[in-house]
C-alpha atoms as a PDB file:
ATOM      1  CA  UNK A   1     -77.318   7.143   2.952  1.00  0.00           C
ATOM      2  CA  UNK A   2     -73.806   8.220   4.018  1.00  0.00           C
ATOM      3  CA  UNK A   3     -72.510   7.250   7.285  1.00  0.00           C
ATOM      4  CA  UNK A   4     -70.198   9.364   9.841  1.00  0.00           C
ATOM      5  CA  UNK A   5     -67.092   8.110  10.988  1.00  0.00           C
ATOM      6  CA  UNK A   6     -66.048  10.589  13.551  1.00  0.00           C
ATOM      7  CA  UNK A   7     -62.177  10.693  13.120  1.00  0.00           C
ATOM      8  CA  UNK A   8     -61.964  11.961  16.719  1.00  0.00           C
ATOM      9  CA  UNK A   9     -63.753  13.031  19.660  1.00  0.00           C
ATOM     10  CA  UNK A  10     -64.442  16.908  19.703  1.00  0.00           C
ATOM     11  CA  UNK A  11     -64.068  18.506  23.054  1.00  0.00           C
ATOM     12  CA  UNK A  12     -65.482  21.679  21.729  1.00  0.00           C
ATOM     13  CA  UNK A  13     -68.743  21.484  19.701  1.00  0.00           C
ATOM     14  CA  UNK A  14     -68.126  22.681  15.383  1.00  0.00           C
ATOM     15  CA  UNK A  15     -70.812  25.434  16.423  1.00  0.00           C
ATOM     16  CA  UNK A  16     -68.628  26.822  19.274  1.00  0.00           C
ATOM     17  CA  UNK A  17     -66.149  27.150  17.305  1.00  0.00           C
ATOM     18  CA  UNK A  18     -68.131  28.519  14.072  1.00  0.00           C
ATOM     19  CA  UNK A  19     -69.537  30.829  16.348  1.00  0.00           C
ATOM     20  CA  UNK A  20     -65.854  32.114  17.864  1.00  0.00           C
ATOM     21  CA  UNK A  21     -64.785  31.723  14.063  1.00  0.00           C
ATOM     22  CA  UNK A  22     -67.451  34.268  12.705  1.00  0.00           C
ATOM     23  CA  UNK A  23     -67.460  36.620  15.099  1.00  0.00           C
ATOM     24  CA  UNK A  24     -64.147  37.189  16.011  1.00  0.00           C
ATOM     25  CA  UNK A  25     -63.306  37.335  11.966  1.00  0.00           C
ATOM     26  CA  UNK A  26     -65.830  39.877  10.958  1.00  0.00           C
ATOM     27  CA  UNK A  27     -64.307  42.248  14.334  1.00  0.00           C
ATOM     28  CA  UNK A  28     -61.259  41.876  13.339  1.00  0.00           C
ATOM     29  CA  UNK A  29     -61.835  42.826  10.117  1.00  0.00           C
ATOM     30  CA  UNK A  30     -63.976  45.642  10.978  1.00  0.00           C
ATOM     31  CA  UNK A  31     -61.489  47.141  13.362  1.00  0.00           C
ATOM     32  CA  UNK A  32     -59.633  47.586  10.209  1.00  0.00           C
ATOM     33  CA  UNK A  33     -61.729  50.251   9.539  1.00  0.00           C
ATOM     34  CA  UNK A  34     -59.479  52.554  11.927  1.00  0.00           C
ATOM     35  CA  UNK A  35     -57.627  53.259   9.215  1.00  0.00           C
ATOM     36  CA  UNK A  36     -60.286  54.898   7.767  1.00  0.00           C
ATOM     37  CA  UNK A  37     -61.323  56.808  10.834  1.00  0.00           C
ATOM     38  CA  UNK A  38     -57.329  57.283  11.721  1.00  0.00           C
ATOM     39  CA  UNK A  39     -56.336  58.506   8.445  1.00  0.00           C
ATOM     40  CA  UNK A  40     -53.535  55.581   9.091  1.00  0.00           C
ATOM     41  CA  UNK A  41     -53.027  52.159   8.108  1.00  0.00           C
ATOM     42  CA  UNK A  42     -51.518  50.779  11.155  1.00  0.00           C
ATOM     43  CA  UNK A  43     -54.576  49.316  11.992  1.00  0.00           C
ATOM     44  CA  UNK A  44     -54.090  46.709   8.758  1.00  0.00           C
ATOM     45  CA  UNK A  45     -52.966  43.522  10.618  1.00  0.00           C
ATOM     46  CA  UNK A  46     -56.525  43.161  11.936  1.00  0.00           C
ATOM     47  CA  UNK A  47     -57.637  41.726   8.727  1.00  0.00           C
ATOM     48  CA  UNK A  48     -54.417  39.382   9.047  1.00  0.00           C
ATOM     49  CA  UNK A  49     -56.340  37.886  12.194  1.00  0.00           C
ATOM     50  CA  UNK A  50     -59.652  37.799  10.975  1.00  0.00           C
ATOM     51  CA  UNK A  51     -58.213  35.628   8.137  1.00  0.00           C
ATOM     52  CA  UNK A  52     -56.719  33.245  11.080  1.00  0.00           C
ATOM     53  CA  UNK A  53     -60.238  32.998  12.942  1.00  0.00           C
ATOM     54  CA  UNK A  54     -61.361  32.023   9.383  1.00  0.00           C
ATOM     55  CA  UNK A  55     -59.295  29.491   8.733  1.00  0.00           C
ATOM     56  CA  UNK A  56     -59.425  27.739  12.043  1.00  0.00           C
ATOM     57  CA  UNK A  57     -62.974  27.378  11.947  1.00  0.00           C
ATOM     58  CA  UNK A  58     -62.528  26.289   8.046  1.00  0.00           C
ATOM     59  CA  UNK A  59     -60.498  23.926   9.706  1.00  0.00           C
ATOM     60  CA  UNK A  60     -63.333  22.280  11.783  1.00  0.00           C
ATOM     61  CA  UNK A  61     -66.063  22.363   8.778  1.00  0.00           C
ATOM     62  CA  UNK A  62     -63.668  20.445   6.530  1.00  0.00           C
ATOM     63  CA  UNK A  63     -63.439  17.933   9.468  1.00  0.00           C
ATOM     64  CA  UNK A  64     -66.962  17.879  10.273  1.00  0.00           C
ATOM     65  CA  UNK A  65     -68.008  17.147   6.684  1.00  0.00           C
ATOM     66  CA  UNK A  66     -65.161  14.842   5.764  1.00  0.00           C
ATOM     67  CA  UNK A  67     -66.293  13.049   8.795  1.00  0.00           C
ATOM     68  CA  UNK A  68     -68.744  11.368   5.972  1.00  0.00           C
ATOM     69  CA  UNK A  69     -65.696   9.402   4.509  1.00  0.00           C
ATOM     70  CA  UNK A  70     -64.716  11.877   1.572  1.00  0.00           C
ATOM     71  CA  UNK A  71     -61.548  12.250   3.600  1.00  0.00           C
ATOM     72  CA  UNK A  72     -59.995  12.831  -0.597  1.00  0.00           C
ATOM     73  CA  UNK A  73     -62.398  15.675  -0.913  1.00  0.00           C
ATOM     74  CA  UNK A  74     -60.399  17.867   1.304  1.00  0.00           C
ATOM     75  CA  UNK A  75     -58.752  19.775  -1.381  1.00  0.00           C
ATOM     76  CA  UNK A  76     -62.148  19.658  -3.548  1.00  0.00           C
ATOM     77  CA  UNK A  77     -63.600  21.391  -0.152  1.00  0.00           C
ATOM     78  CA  UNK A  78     -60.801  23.991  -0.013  1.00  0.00           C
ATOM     79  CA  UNK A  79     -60.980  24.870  -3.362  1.00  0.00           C
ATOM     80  CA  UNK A  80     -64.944  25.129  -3.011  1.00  0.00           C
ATOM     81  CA  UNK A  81     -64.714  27.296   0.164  1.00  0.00           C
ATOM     82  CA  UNK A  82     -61.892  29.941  -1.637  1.00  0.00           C
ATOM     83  CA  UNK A  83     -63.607  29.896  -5.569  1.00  0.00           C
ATOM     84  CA  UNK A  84     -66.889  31.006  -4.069  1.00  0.00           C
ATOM     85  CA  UNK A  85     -65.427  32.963  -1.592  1.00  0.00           C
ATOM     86  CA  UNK A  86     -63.165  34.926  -3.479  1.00  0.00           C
ATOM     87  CA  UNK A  87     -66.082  35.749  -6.089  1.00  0.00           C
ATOM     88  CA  UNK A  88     -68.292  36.788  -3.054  1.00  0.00           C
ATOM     89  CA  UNK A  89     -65.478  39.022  -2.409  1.00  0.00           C
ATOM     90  CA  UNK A  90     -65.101  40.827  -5.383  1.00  0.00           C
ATOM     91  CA  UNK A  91     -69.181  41.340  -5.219  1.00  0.00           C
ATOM     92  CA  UNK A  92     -69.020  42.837  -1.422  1.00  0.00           C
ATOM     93  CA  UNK A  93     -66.172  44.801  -2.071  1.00  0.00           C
ATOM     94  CA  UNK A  94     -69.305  47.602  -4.024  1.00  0.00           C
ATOM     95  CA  UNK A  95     -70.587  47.815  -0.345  1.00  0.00           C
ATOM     96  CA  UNK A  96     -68.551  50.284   0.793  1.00  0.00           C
ATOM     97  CA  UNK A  97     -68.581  49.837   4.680  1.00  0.00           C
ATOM     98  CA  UNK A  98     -70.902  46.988   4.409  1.00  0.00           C
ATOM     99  CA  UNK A  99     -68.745  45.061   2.254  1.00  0.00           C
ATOM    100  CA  UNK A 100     -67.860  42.115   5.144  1.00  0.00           C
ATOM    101  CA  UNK A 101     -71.237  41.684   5.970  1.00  0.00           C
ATOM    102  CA  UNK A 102     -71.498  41.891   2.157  1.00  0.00           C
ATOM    103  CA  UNK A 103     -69.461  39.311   1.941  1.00  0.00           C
ATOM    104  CA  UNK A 104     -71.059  36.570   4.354  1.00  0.00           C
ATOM    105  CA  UNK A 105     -74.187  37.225   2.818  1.00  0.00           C
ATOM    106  CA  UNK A 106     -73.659  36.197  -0.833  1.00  0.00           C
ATOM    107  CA  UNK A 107     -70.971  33.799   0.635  1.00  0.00           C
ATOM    108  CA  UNK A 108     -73.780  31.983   2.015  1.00  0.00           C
ATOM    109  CA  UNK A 109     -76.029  32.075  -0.852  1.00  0.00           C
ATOM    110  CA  UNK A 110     -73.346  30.606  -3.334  1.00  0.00           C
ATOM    111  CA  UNK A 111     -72.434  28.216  -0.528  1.00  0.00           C
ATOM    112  CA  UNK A 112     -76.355  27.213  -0.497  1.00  0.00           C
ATOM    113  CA  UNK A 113     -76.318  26.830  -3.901  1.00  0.00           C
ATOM    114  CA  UNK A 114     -72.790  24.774  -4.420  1.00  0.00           C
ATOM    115  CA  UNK A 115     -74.138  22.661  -1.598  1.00  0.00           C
ATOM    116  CA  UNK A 116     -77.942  21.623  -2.978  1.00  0.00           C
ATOM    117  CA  UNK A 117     -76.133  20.747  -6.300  1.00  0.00           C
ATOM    118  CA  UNK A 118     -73.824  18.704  -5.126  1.00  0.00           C
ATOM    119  CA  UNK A 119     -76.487  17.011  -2.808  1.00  0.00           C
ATOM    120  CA  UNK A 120     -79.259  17.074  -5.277  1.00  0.00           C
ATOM    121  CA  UNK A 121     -77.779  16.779  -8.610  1.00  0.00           C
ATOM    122  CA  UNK A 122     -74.486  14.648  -7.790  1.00  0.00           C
ATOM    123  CA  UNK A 123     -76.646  12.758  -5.614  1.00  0.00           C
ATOM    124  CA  UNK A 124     -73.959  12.726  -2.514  1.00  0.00           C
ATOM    125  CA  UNK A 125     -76.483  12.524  -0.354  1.00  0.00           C
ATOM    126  CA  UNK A 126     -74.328  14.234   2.925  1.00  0.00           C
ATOM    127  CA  UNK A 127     -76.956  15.553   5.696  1.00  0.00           C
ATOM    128  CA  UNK A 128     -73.932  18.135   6.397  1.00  0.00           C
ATOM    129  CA  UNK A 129     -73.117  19.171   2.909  1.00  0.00           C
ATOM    130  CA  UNK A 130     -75.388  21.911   2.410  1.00  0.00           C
ATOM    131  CA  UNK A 131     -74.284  23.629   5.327  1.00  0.00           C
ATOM    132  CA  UNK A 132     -71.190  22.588   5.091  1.00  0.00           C
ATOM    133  CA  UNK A 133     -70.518  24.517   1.683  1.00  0.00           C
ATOM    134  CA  UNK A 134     -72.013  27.668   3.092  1.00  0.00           C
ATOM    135  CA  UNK A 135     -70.075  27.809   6.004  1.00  0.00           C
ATOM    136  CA  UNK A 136     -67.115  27.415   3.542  1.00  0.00           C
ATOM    137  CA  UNK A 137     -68.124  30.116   1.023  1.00  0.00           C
ATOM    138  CA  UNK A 138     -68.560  32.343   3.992  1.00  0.00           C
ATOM    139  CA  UNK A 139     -65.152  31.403   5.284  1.00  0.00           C
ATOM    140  CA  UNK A 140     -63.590  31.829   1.840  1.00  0.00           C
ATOM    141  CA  UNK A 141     -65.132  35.110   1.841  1.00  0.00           C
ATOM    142  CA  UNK A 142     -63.411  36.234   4.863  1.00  0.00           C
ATOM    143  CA  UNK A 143     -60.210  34.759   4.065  1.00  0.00           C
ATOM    144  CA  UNK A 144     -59.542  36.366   0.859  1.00  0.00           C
ATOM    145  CA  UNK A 145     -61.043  39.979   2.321  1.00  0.00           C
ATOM    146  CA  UNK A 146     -58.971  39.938   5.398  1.00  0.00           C
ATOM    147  CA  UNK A 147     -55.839  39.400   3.447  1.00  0.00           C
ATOM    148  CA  UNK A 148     -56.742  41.855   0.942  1.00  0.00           C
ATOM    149  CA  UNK A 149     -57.191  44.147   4.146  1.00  0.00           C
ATOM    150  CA  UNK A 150     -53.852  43.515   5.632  1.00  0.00           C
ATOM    151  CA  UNK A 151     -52.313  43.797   2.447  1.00  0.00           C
ATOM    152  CA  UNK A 152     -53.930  47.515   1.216  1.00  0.00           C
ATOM    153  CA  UNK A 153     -55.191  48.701   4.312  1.00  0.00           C
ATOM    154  CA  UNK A 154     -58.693  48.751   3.229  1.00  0.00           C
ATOM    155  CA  UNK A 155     -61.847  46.681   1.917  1.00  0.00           C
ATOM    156  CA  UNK A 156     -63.473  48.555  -0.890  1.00  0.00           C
ATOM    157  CA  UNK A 157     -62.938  47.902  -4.639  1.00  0.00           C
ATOM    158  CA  UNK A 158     -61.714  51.686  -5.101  1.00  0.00           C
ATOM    159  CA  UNK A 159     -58.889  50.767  -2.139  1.00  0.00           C
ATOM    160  CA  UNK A 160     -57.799  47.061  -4.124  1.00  0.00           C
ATOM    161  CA  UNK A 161     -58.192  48.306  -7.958  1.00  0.00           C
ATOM    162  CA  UNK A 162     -56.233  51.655  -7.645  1.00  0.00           C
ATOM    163  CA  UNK A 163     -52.554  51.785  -7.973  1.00  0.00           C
ATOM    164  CA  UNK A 164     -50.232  54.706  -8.882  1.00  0.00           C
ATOM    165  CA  UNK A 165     -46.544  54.259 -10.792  1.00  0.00           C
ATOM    166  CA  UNK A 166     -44.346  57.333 -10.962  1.00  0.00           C
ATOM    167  CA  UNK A 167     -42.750  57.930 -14.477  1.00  0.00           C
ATOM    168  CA  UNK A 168     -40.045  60.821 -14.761  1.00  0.00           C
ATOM    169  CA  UNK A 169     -41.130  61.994 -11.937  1.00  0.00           C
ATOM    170  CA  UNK A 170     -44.904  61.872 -12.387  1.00  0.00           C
ATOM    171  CA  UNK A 171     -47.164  60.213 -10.488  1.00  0.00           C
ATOM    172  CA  UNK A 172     -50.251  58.578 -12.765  1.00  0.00           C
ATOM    173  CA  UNK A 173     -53.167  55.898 -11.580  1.00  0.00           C
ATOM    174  CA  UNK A 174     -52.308  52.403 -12.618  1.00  0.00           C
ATOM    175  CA  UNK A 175     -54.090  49.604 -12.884  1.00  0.00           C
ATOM    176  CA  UNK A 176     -51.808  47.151 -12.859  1.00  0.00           C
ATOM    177  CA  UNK A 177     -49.859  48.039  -9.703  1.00  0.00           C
ATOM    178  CA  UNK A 178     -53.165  47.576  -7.543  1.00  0.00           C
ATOM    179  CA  UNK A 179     -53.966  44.660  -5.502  1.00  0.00           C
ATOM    180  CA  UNK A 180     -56.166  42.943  -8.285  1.00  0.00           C
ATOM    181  CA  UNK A 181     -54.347  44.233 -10.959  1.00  0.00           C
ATOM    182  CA  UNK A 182     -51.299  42.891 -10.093  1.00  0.00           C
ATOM    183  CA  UNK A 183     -52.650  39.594  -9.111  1.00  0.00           C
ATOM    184  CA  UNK A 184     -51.725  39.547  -5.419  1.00  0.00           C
ATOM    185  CA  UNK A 185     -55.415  38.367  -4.952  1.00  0.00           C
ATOM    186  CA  UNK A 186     -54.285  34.931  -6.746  1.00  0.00           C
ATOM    187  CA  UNK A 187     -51.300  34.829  -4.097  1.00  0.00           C
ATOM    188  CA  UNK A 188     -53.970  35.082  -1.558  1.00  0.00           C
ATOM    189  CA  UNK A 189     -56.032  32.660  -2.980  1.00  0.00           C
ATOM    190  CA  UNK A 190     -53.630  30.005  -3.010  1.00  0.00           C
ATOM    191  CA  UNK A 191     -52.269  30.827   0.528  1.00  0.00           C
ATOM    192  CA  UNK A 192     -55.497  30.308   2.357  1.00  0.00           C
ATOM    193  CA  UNK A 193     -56.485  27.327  -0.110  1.00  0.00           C
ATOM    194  CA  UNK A 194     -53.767  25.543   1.498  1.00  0.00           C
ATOM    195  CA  UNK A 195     -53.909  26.527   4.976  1.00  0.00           C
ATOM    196  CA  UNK A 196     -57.418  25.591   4.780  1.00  0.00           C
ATOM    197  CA  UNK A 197     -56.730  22.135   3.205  1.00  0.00           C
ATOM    198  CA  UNK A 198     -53.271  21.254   5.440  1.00  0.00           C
ATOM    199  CA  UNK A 199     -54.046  20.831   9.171  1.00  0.00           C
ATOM    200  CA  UNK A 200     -57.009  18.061   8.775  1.00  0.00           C
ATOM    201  CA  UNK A 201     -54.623  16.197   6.280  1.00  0.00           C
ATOM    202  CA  UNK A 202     -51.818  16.711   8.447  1.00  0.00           C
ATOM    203  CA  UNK A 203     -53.021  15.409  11.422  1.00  0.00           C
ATOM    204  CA  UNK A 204     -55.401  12.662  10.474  1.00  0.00           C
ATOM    205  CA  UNK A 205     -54.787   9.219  11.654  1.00  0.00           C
ATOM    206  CA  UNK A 206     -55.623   7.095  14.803  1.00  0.00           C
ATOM    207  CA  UNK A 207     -54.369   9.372  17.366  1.00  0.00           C
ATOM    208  CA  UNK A 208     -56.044  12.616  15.696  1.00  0.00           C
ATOM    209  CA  UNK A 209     -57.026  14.932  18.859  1.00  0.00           C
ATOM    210  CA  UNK A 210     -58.560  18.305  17.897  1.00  0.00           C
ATOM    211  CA  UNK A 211     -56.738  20.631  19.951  1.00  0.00           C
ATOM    212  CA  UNK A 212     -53.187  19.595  17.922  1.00  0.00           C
ATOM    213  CA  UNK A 213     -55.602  20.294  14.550  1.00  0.00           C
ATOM    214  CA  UNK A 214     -56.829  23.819  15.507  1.00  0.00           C
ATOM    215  CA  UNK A 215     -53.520  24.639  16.393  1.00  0.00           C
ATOM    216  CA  UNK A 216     -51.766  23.364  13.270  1.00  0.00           C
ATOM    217  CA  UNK A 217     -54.638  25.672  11.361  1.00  0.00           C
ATOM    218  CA  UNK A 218     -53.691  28.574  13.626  1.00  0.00           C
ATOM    219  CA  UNK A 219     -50.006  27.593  12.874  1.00  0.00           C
ATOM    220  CA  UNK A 220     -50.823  27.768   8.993  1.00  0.00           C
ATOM    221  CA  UNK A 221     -52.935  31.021   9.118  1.00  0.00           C
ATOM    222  CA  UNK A 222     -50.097  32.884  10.704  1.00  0.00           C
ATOM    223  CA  UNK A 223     -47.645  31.010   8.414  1.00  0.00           C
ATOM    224  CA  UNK A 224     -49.583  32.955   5.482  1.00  0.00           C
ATOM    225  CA  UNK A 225     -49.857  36.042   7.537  1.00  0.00           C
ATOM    226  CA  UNK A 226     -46.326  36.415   7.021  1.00  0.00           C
ATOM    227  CA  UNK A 227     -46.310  35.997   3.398  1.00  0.00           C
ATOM    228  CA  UNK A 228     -49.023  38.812   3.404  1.00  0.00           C
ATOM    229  CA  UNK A 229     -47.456  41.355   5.707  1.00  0.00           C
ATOM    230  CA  UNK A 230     -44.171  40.897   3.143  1.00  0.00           C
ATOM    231  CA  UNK A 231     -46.348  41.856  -0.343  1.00  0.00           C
ATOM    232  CA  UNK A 232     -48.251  44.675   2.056  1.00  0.00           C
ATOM    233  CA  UNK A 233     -44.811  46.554   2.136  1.00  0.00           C
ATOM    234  CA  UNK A 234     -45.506  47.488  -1.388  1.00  0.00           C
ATOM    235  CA  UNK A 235     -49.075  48.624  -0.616  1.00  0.00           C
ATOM    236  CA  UNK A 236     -48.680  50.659   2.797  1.00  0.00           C
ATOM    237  CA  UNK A 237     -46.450  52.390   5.163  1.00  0.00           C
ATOM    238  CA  UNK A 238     -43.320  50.449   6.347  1.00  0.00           C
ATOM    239  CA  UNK A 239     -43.997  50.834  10.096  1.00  0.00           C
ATOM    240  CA  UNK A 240     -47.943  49.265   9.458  1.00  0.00           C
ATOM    241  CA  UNK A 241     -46.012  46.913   7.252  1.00  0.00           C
ATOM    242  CA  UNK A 242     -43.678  45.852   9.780  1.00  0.00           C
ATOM    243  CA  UNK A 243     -46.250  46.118  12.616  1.00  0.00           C
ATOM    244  CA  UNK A 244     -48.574  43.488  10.666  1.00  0.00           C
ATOM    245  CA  UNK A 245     -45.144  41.276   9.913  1.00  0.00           C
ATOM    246  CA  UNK A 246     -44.023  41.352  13.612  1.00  0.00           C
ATOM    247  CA  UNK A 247     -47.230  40.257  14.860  1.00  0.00           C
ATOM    248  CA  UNK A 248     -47.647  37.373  11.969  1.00  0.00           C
ATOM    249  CA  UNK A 249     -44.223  36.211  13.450  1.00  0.00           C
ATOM    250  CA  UNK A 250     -45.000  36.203  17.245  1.00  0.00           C
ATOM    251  CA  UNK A 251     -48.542  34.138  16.049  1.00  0.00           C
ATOM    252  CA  UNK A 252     -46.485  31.590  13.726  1.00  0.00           C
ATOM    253  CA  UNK A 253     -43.885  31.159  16.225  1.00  0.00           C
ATOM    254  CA  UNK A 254     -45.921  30.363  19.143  1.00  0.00           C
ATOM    255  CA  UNK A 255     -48.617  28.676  17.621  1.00  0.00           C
ATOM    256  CA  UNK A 256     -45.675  26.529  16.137  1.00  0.00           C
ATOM    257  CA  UNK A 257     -44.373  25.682  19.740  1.00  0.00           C
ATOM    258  CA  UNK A 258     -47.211  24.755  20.881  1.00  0.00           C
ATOM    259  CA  UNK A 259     -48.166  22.514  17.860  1.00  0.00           C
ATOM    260  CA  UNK A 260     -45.013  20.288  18.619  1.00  0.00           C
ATOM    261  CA  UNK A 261     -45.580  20.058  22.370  1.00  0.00           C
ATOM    262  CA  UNK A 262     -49.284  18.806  21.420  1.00  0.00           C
ATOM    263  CA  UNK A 263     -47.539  16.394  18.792  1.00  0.00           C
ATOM    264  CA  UNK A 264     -45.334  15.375  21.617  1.00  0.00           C
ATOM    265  CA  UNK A 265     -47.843  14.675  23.826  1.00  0.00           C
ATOM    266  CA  UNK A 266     -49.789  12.719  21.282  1.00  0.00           C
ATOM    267  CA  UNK A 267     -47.392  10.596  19.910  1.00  0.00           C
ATOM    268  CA  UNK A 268     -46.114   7.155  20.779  1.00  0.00           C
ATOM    269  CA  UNK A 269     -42.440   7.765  21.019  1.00  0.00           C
ATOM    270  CA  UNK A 270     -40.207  11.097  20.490  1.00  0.00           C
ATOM    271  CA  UNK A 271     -36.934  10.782  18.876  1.00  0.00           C
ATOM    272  CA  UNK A 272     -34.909  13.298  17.974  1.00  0.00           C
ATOM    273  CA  UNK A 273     -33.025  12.033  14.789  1.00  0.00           C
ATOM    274  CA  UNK A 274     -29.537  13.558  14.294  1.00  0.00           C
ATOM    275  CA  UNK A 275     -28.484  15.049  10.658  1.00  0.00           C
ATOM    276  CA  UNK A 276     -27.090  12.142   8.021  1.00  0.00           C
ATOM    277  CA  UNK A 277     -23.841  11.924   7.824  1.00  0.00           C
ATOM    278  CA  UNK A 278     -22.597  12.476   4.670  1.00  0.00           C
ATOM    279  CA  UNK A 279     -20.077   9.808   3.299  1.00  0.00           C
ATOM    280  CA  UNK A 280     -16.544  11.590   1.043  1.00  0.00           C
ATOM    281  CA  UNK A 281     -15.837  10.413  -2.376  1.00  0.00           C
END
C-alpha cells in the first residue's frame, strides 16, 4: 500500500481548485465562441486563459498524486495528461459547438482507462491514481484546445485542418498551412507538457508553500501564451493577434513579479549576486 507524504500544507483544498480550474477553463474557452457570433476573432485570447486555468489546476493534480512518492513520475504524468488529451482533442473537435464538453468527456474516459491500468495491471496500487489520470486527460484536453483556439480563432476540425496558400495570385485550400497540418499542434503539445511538468519540480523542497507553486504554473501558462499569440499572427488578424500577445505579456509579467516576491518571502536569505567579472587575456 502506498503511503502519502504531503510535500506541503495546502491552504486551499485540490477540489477548490479543480473546481475553479474546470470551470473557469471551459468559459473561457467558450467565450471564444464570439468569434463565431461576432464574425471576428478578437475574441481568440480566451482560449489562451482557459489553457492557464488548465494548467494551474494540472499543477495541483500532479502534486496531489506525486504526493505518493513518485515525485520522478512528474514528467511520466505530464506526458500522460497531454498524449490523452491531445487525442481527446482531435475526437471533440467533430462536435461542432460541443466539442469542449466533447473534450472533457472522452478526456475522462481515456483518463479512467490510463488510470485502472496503471493501478490494476502495473500494480501501483495509488488510491489517487485513477482519478488522478482523469483529471489529467481532461486537463490535457483543455490545454491543447484552448491553444488551438487562441491560435485559429476557433475549435472545430474544419477551423484547425483548413489552410489557404496563394500561388500567382490564386488563392487554393491547403492542407499543410493549417493548424494540424503544419504541426503547430506539436508546438502546443510540448508547450503545455512543460508548463504542466515545471512549477511542482521547480518549487519542491522543504520550504515548498503552494501559493509560490500556483503562481509559478500561472507564470508558465502565460509564458506559453506568448509563444501562442506569436504563431496565431499567421492564423488571424494582427489586431486579435496582438490583442491575445498583449494580454499573454501583462499575465507573464505580473504573475512573474509576484512569483519572486513569494520566493522572497519563502526563502532563507536574498542575495542579489552581481555579474562575473570577466578576467583579459
Amino acid at each position: 500500500m502506498s503511503v502519502k507524504i504531503e510535500a506541503s500544507h495546502d491552504g486551499i483544498p485540490h477540489n477548490t481548485i479543480l473546481g475553479i480550474g474546470f470551470v473557469g477553463s471551459l468559459v473561457c474557452i467558450y467565450l471564444t465562441y464570439l468569434n463565431v457570433i461576432t464574425g471576428l476573432d478578437l475574441f481568440s485570447f480566451f482560449g489562451g486563459l482557459g489553457a492557464v486555468f488548465a494548467l494551474v489546476w494540472g499543477t495541483s493534480t500532479i502534486k496531489n498524486l506525486c504526493s505518493y512518492g513518485i515525485g520522478t513520475g512528474v514528467p511520466s504524468a505530464g506526458m500522460i495528461a497531454l498524449g490523452s488529451g491531445v487525442i481527446a482533442m482531435l475526437l471533440a473537435t467533430k462536435f461542432g459547438m460541443a466539442t469542449p464538453i466533447a473534450a472533457v468527456i472522452i478526456g475522462a474516459i481515456a483518463g479512467l482507462v490510463i488510470g485502472f491500468l496503471a493501478n490494476n495491471v502495473l500494480n501501483m496500487n495509488i488510491p489517487v491514481m485513477i482519478q488522478s489520470l482523469a483529471e489529467l486527460a481532461i486537463i490535457g484536453a483543455l490545454i491543447i484546445l484552448g491553444f488551438a483556439t487562441m491560435t485559429t480563432g476557433d475549435f472545430t476540425l474544419a477551423s484547425l485542418s483548413s489552410g489557404t496558400v496563394t500561388i500567382f495570385g490564386f488563392v487554393m485550400d491547403s492542407y499543410t498551412t493549417s493548424y494540424l497540418g503544419g504541426g503547430v499542434i506539436a508546438v502546443a503539445f510540448m508547450l503545455g507538457a512543460i508548463a504542466i511538468q515545471h512549477p511542482f519540480n521547480a518549487a519542491l523542497g522543504p520550504s515548498n508553500t503552494q501559493d509560490r507553486t500556483l503562481m509559478l504554473a500561472a507564470e508558465c501558462g502565460f509564458l506559453s501564451m506568448i509563444i501562442i499569440a506569436v504563431i496565431s499572427f499567421a492564423f488571424i488578424s494582427m489586431g486579435s493577434a496582438l490583442l491575445g500577445l498583449l494580454i499573454a505579456l501583462i499575465g507573464w509579467i505580473y504573475t512573474y513579479a509576484q512569483f519572486i516576491e513569494l520566493s522572497k518571502r519563502d526563502a532563507a536569505g536574498w542575495l542579489d549576486a552581481k555579474m562575473i567579472v570577466e578576467s583579459e587575456a
